[in-house]
Every structure is written in C-alpha cells, then in structure tokens.
C-alpha atoms as a PDB file:
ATOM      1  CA  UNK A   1      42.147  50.374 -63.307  1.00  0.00           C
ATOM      2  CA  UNK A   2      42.002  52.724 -60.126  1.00  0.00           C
ATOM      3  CA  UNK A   3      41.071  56.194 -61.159  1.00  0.00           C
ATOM      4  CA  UNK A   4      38.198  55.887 -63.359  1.00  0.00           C
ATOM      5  CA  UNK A   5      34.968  58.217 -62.991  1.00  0.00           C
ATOM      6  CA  UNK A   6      31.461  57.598 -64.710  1.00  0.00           C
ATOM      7  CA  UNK A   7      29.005  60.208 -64.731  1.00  0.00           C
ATOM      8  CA  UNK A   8      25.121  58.523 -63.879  1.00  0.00           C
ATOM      9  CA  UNK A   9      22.382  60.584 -64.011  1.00  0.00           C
ATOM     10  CA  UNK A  10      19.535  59.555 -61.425  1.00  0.00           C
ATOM     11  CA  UNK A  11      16.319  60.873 -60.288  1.00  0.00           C
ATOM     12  CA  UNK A  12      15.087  61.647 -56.729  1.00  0.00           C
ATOM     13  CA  UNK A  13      11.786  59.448 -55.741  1.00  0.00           C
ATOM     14  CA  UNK A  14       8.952  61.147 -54.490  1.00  0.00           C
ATOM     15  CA  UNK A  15       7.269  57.698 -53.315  1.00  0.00           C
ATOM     16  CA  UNK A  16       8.708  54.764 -52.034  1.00  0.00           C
ATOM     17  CA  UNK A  17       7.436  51.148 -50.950  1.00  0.00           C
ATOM     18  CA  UNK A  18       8.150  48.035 -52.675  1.00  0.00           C
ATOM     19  CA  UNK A  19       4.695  48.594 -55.143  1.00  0.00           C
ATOM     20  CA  UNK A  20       6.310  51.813 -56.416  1.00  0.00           C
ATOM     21  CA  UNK A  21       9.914  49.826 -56.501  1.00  0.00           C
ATOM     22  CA  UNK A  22       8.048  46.962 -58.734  1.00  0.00           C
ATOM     23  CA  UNK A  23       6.568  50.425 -60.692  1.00  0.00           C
ATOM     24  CA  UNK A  24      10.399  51.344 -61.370  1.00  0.00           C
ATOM     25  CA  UNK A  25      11.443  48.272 -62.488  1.00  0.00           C
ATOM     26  CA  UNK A  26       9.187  47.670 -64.975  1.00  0.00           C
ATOM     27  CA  UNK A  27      10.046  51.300 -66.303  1.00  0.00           C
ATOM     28  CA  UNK A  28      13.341  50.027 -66.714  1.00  0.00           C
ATOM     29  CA  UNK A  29      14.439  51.943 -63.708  1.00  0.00           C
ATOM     30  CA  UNK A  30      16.750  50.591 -60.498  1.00  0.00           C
ATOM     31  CA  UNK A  31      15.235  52.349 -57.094  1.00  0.00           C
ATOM     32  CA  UNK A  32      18.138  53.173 -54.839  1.00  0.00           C
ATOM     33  CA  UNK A  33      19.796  55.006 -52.285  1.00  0.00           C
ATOM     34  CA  UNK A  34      21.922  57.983 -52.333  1.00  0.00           C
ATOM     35  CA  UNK A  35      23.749  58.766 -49.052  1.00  0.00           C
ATOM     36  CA  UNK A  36      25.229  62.302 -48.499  1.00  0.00           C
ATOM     37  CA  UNK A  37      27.913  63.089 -46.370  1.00  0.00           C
ATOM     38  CA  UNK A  38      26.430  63.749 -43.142  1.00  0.00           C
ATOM     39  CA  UNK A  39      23.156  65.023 -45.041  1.00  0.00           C
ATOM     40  CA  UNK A  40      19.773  62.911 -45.055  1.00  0.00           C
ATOM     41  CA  UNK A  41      19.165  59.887 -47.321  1.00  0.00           C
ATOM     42  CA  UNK A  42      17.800  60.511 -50.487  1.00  0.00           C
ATOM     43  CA  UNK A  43      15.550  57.782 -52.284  1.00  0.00           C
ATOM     44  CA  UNK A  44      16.630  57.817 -56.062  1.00  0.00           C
ATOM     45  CA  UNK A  45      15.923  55.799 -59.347  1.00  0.00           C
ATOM     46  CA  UNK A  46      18.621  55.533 -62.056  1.00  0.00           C
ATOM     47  CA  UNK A  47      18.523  53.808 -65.702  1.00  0.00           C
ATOM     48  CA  UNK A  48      19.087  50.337 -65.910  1.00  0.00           C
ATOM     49  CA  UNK A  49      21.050  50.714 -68.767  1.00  0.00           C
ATOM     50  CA  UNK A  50      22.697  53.330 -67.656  1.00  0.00           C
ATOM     51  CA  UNK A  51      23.654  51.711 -64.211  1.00  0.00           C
ATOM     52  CA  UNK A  52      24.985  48.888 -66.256  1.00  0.00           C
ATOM     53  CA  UNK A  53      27.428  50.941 -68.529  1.00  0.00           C
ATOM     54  CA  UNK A  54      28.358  52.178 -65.233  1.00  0.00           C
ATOM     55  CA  UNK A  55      29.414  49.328 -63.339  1.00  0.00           C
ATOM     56  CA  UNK A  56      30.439  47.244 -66.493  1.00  0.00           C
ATOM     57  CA  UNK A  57      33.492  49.500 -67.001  1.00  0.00           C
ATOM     58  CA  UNK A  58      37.308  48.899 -66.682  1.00  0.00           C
ATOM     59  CA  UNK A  59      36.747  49.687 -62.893  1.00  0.00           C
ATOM     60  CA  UNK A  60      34.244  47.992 -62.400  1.00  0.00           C
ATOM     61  CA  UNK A  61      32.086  47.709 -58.741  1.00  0.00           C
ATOM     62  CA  UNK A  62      34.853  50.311 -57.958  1.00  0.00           C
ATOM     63  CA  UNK A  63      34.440  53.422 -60.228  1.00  0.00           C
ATOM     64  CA  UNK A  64      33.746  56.779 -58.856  1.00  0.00           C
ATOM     65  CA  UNK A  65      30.503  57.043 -59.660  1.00  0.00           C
ATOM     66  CA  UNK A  66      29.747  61.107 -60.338  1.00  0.00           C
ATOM     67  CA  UNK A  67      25.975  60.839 -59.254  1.00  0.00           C
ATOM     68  CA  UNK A  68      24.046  63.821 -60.787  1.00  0.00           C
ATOM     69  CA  UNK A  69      20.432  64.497 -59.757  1.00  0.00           C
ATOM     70  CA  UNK A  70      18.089  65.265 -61.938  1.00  0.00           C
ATOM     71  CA  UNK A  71      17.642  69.771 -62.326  1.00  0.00           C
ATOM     72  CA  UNK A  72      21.094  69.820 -60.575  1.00  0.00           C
ATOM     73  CA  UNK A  73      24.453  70.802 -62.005  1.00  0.00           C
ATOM     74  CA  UNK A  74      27.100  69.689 -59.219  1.00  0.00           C
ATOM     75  CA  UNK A  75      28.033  65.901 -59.051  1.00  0.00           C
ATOM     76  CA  UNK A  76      27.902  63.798 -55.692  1.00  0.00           C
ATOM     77  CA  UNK A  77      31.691  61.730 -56.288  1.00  0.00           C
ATOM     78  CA  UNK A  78      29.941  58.133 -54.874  1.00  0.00           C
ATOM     79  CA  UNK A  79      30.824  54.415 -54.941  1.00  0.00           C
ATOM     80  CA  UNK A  80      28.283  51.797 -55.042  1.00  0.00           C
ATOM     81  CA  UNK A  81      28.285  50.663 -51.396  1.00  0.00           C
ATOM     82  CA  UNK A  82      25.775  47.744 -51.430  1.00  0.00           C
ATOM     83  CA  UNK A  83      22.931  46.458 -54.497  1.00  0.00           C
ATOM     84  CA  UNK A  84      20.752  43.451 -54.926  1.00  0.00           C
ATOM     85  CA  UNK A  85      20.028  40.974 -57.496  1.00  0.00           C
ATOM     86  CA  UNK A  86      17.372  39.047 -58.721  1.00  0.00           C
ATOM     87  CA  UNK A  87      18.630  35.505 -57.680  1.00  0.00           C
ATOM     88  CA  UNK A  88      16.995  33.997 -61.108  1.00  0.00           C
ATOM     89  CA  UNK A  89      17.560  36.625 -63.381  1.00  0.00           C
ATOM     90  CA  UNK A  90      20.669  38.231 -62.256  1.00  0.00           C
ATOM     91  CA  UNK A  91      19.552  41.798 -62.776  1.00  0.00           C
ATOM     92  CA  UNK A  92      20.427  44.703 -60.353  1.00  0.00           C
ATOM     93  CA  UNK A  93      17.214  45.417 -58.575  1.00  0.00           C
ATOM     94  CA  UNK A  94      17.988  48.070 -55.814  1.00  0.00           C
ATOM     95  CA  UNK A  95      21.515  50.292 -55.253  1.00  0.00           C
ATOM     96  CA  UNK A  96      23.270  51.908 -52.390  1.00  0.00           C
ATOM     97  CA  UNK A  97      25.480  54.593 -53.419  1.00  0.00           C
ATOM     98  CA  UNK A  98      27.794  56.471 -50.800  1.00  0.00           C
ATOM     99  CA  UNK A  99      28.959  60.044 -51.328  1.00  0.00           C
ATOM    100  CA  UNK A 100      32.565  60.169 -50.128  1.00  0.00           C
ATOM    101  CA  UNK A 101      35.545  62.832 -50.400  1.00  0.00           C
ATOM    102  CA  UNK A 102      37.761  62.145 -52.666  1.00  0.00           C
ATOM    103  CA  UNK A 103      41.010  63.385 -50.054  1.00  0.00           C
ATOM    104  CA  UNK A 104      39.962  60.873 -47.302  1.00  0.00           C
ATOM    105  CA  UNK A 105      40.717  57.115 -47.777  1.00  0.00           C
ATOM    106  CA  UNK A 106      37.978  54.201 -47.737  1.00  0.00           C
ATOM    107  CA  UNK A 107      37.758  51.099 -47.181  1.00  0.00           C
ATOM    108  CA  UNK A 108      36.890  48.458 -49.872  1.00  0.00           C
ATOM    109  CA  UNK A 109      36.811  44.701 -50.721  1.00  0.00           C
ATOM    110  CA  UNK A 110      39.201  43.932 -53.456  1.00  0.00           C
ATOM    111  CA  UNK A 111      39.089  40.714 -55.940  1.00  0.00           C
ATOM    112  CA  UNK A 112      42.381  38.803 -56.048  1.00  0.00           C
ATOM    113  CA  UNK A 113      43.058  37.212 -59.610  1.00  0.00           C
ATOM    114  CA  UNK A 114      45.991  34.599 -59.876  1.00  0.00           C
ATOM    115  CA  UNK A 115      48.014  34.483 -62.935  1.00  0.00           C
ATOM    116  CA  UNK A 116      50.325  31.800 -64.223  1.00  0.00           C
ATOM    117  CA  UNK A 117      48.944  28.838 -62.983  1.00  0.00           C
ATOM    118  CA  UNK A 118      49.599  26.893 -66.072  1.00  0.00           C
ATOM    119  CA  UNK A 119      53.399  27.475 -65.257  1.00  0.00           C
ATOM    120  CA  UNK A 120      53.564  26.952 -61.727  1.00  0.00           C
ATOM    121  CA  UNK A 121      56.080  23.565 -61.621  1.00  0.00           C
ATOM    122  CA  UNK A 122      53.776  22.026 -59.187  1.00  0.00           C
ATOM    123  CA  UNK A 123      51.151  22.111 -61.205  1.00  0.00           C
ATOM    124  CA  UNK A 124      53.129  20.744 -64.230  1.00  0.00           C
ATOM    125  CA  UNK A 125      53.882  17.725 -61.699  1.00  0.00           C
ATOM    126  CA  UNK A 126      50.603  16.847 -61.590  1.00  0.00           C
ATOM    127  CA  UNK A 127      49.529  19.496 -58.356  1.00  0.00           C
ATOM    128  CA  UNK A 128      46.331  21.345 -58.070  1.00  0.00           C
ATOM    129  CA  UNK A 129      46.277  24.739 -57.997  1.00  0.00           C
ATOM    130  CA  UNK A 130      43.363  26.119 -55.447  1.00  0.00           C
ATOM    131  CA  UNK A 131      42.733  29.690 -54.172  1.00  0.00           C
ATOM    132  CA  UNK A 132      41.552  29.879 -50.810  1.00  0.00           C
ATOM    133  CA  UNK A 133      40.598  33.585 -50.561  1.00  0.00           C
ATOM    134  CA  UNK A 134      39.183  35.588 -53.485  1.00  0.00           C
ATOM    135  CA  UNK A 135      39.104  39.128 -52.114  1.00  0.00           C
ATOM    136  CA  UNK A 136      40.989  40.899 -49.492  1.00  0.00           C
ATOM    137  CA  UNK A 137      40.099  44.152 -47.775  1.00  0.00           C
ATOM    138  CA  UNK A 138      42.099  47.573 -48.448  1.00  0.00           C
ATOM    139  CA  UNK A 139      42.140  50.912 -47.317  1.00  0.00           C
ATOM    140  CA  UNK A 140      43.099  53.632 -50.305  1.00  0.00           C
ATOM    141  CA  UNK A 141      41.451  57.044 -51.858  1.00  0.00           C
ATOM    142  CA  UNK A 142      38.925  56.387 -53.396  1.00  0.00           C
ATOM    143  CA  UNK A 143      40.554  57.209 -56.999  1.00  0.00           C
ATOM    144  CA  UNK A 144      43.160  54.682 -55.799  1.00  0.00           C
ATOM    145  CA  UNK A 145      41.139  51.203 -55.267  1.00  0.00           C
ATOM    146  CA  UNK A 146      41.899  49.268 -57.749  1.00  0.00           C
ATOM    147  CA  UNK A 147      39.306  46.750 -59.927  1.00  0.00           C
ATOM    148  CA  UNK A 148      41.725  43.551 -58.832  1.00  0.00           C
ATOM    149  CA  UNK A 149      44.729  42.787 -57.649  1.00  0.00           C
ATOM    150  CA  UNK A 150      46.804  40.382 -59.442  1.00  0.00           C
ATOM    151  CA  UNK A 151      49.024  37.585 -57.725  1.00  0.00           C
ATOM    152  CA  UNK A 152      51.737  35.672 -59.738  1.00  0.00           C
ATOM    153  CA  UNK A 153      51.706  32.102 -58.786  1.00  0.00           C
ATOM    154  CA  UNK A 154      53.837  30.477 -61.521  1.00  0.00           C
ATOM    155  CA  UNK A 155      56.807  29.587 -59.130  1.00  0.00           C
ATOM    156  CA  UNK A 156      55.123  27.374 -56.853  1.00  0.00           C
ATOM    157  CA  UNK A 157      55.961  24.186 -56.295  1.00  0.00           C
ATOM    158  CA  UNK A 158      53.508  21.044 -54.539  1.00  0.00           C
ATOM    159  CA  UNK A 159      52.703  21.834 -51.501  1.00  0.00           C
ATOM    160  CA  UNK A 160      53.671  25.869 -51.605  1.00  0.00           C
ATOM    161  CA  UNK A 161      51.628  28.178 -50.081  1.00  0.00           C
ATOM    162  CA  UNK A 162      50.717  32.064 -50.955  1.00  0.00           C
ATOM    163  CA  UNK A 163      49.909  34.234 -48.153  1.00  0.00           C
ATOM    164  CA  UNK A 164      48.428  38.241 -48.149  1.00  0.00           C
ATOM    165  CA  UNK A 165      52.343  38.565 -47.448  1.00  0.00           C
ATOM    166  CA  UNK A 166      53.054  37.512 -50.488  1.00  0.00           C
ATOM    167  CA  UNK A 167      51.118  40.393 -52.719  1.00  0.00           C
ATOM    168  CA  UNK A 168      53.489  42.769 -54.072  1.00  0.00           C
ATOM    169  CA  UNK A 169      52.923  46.086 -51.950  1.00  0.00           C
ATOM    170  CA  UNK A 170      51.475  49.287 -53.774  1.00  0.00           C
ATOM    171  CA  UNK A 171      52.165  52.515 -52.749  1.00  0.00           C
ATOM    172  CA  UNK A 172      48.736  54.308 -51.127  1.00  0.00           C
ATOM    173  CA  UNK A 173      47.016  50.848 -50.503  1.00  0.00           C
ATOM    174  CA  UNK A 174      46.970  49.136 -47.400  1.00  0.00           C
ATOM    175  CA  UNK A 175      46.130  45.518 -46.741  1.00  0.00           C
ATOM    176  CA  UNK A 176      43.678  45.377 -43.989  1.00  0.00           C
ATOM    177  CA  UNK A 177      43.609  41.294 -43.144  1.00  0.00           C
ATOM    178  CA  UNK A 178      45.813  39.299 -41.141  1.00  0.00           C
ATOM    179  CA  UNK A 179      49.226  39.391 -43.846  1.00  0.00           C
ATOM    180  CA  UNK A 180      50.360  35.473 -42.069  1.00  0.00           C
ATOM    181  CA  UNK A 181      46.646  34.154 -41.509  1.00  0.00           C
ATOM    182  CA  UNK A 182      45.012  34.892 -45.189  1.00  0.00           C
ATOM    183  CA  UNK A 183      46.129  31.981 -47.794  1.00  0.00           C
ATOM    184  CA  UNK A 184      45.543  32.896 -51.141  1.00  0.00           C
ATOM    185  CA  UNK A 185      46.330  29.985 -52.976  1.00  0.00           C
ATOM    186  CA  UNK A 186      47.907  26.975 -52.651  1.00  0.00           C
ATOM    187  CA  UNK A 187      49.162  23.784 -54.639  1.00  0.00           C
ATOM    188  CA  UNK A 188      48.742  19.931 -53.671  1.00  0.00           C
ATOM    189  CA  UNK A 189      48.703  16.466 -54.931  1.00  0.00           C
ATOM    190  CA  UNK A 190      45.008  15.432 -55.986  1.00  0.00           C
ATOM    191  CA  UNK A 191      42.814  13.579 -53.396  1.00  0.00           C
ATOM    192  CA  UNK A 192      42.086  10.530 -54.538  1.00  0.00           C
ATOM    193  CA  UNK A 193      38.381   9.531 -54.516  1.00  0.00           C
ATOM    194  CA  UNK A 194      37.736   5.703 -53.382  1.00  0.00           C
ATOM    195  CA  UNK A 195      35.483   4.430 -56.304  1.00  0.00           C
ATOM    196  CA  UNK A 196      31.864   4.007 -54.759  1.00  0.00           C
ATOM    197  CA  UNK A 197      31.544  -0.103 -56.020  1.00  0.00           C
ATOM    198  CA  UNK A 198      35.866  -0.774 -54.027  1.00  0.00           C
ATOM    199  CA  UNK A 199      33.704   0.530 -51.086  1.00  0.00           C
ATOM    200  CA  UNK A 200      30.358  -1.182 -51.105  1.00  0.00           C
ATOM    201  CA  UNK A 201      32.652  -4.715 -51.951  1.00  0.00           C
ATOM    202  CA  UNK A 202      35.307  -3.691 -48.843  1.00  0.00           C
ATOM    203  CA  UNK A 203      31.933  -3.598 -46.480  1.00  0.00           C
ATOM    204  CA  UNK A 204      30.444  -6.433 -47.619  1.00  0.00           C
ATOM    205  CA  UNK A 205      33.691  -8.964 -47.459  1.00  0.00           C
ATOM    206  CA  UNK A 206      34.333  -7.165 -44.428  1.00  0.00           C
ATOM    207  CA  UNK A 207      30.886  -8.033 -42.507  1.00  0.00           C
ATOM    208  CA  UNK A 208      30.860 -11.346 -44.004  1.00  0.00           C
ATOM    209  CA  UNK A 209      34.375 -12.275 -41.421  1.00  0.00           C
ATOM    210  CA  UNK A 210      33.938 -14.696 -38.545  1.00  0.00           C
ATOM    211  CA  UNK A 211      30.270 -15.321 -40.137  1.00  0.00           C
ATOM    212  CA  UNK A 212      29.563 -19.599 -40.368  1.00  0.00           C
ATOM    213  CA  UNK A 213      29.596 -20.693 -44.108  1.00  0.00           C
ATOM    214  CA  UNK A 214      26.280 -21.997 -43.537  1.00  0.00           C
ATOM    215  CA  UNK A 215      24.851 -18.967 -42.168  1.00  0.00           C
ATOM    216  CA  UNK A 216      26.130 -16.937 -44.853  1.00  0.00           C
ATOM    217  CA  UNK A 217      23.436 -15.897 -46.996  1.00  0.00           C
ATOM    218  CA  UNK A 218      22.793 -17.434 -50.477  1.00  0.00           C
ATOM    219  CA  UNK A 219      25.817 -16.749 -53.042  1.00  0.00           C
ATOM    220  CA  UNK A 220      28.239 -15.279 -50.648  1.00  0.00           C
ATOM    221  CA  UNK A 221      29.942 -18.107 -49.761  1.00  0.00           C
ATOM    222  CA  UNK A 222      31.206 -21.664 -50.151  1.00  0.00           C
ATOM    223  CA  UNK A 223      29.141 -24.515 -49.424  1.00  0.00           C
ATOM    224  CA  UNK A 224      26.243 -22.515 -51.478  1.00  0.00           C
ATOM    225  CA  UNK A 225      23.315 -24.725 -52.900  1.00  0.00           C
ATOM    226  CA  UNK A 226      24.311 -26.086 -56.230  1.00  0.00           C
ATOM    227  CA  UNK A 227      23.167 -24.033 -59.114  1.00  0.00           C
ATOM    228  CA  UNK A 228      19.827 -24.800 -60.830  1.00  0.00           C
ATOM    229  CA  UNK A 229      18.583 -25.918 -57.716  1.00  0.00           C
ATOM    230  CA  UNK A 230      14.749 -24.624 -56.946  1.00  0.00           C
ATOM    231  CA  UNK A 231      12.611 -24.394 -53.465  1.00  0.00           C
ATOM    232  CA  UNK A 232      10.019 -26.493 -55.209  1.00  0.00           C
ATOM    233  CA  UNK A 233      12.655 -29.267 -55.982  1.00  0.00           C
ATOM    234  CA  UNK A 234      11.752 -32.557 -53.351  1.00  0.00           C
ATOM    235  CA  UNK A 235      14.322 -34.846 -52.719  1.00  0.00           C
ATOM    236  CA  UNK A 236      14.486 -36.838 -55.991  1.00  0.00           C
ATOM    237  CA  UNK A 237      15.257 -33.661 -57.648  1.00  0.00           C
ATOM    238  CA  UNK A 238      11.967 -33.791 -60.060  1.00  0.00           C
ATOM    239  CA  UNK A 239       9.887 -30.075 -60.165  1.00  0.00           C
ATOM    240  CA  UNK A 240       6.506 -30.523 -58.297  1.00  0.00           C
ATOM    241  CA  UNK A 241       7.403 -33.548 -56.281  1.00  0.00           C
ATOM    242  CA  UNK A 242       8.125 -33.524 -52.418  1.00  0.00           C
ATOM    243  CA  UNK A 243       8.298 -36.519 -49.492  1.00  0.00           C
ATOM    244  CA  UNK A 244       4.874 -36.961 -47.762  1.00  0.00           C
END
C-alpha cells in the first residue's frame, strides 16, 4: 500500500566505531545513519523493536518513515535507503535512512508478485511457470511507491512470455527498465533430466565399440572366462594345483 507513514523515534550517537556499534546491539539498539537534505550526516541508534514494527508494516521496505530525534519535535519524512543483516541470524544490524521531500519523486526498487499461476492454461498442460525478474525499478513520490506490484499471469499459454510491457500502467509511476528487454515470467515444457545410471551405461557401451572381445575387460563382453573359474585354478581345474 503506497501512502503509509510510521513514526520511529531514534537517538543521535555521540560515539561511533564498530565496539560502540557491538555496545548498541546488545542494548537492543540498531546504529544507523540519518541523511539530511543537503545537511551533514548524523550517526543515530533506533529500537530494534521499534525498527521492526516499522518496516514489518503493510508498506513495508517502502513506508515513509517520520524519523524523530530524540528532544526534537519536527519529523525528518525518510525511507530506508540501505541496512544490513546478520547473514546467520537474519537481524537488522545497521540502517541508512534518507530524508527526502515529499513533492519531488524518487527512485526505488519495486518487488513484482505474479498471481494466477495455478490458472495459467500452460501450466495446466503440464508447463512451468518461472519468473525471471523479481523487482523492477520506478520513479514516483515518495507517498506513491508502492510495497509490490502485482502481474496477472493466468492467460499464458507454453511458451508465452511476460515482459515490463506487459504491467498494467499506474498513473504517477514510471517504469525505469528496458519495457521489451525485462522478462518477467515465462512458461515452458519441463527439461527433462537424463537419469545419472542411462548416462554412466551410454559411456560405458559406448567406449567399449571397436574394442577386441578379448581385450575387453572381465564381464563386459562375450567370450568372458566361464563362471566359477579362479586364478589359482591349473589346468585340470582342481584348487591348488598348477603344471610344473
């Protein structure tokens, strides 16, 4: 939903340096960033929690984030520009939050969801439905970005193609990729996977050709020794006993 605005309180940092960042953390703060418009930096914590509610909503990574600091009154209207995760735990560890006019347009990435998939005829037929790009790149206000843009794919037959061109237009938003050059999705017979053991016996037959019988080796082809034969087996066929 384009539109939505969460108010996040946040503190300015007096120290920073990745030993006070690992002090935050374990506070159950998130150290961050807030840029102004055309006014310095300022290093910032804000609530873990809190930062979570925020981002968690029914705009998600794109709500208009109403940052006020600590002692102040006035919100800074900001989107989360960039953050960072904890690759095993998953949790938010640092935030970049822009300050940005609310006339003036931005530019965002944009999650594309596909809908209808299960009644997409090709699909029915036995197709697979894949999509190729998951986000495209817009230009709006920043009230106007929306959380996800929804494509319907249940007409398409095997071998169909979706392209940017095909995503309904909205009034405001403006598709910044190549319209012709970005596939979204597209439907296609299965690949079929050549079982590992066809393979292995296609080689083997297959390097065995124009190979002498007797040179083959032992059980791969005619004119083998007769089974229940042994090395240790003389000439009289009796275990133990050889010529000489």
């Amino acid at each position: 939903m384009a539109g939505e605005r969460v108010t996040l309180q946040v503190r300015e940092r007096e120290r920073v340096g990745s030993g006070e960042s690992r002090r935050l953390r374990r506070e159950g703060l998130v150290p961050g960033v807030l840029y102004g418009r055309g006014n310095a930096p300022r290093a910032i914590s804000v609530p873990e929690r809190e930062l979570r509610r925020a981002l968690t909503g029914e705009s998600g990574l794109h709500a208009i984030l109403d940052v006020v600091l600590e002692g102040q009154q006035s919100a800074h209207p900001s989107i989360l520009k960039d953050y960072q995760q904890d690759a095993r735990r998953g949790r938010v560890i640092h935030v970049d939050f822009q300050e940005v006019r609310l006339d003036r347009p931005i530019q965002a990435s944009v999650v594309v969801e596909l809908v209808g998939g299960d009644d997409a005829p090709g699909v029915k037929e036995g197709g697979v439905l894949s999509q190729v790009a998951r986000e495209v790149n817009v230009e709006a206000l920043p009230m106007e970005i929306p959380d996800r843009l929804e494509l319907d794919v249940s007409g398409m037959e095997l071998n169909d193609t979706l392209r940017l061109a095909d995503l309904p237009a909205r009034e405001g938003l403006t598709y910044l990729d190549d319209p012709e050059e970005t596939v979204l999705a597209t439907v296609t017979m299965p690949t079929r996977v050549e079982e590992p053991e066809e393979a292995l016996a296609e080689g083997e037959e297959g390097a065995l050709e124009g190979v002498p019988a007797e040179q083959r080796p032992e059980g791969g082809a005619e004119g083998e020794a007769a089974p229940g034969g042994d090395a240790g087996t003389g000439e009289s066929g009796e275990p133990g006993t050889a010529s000489g």
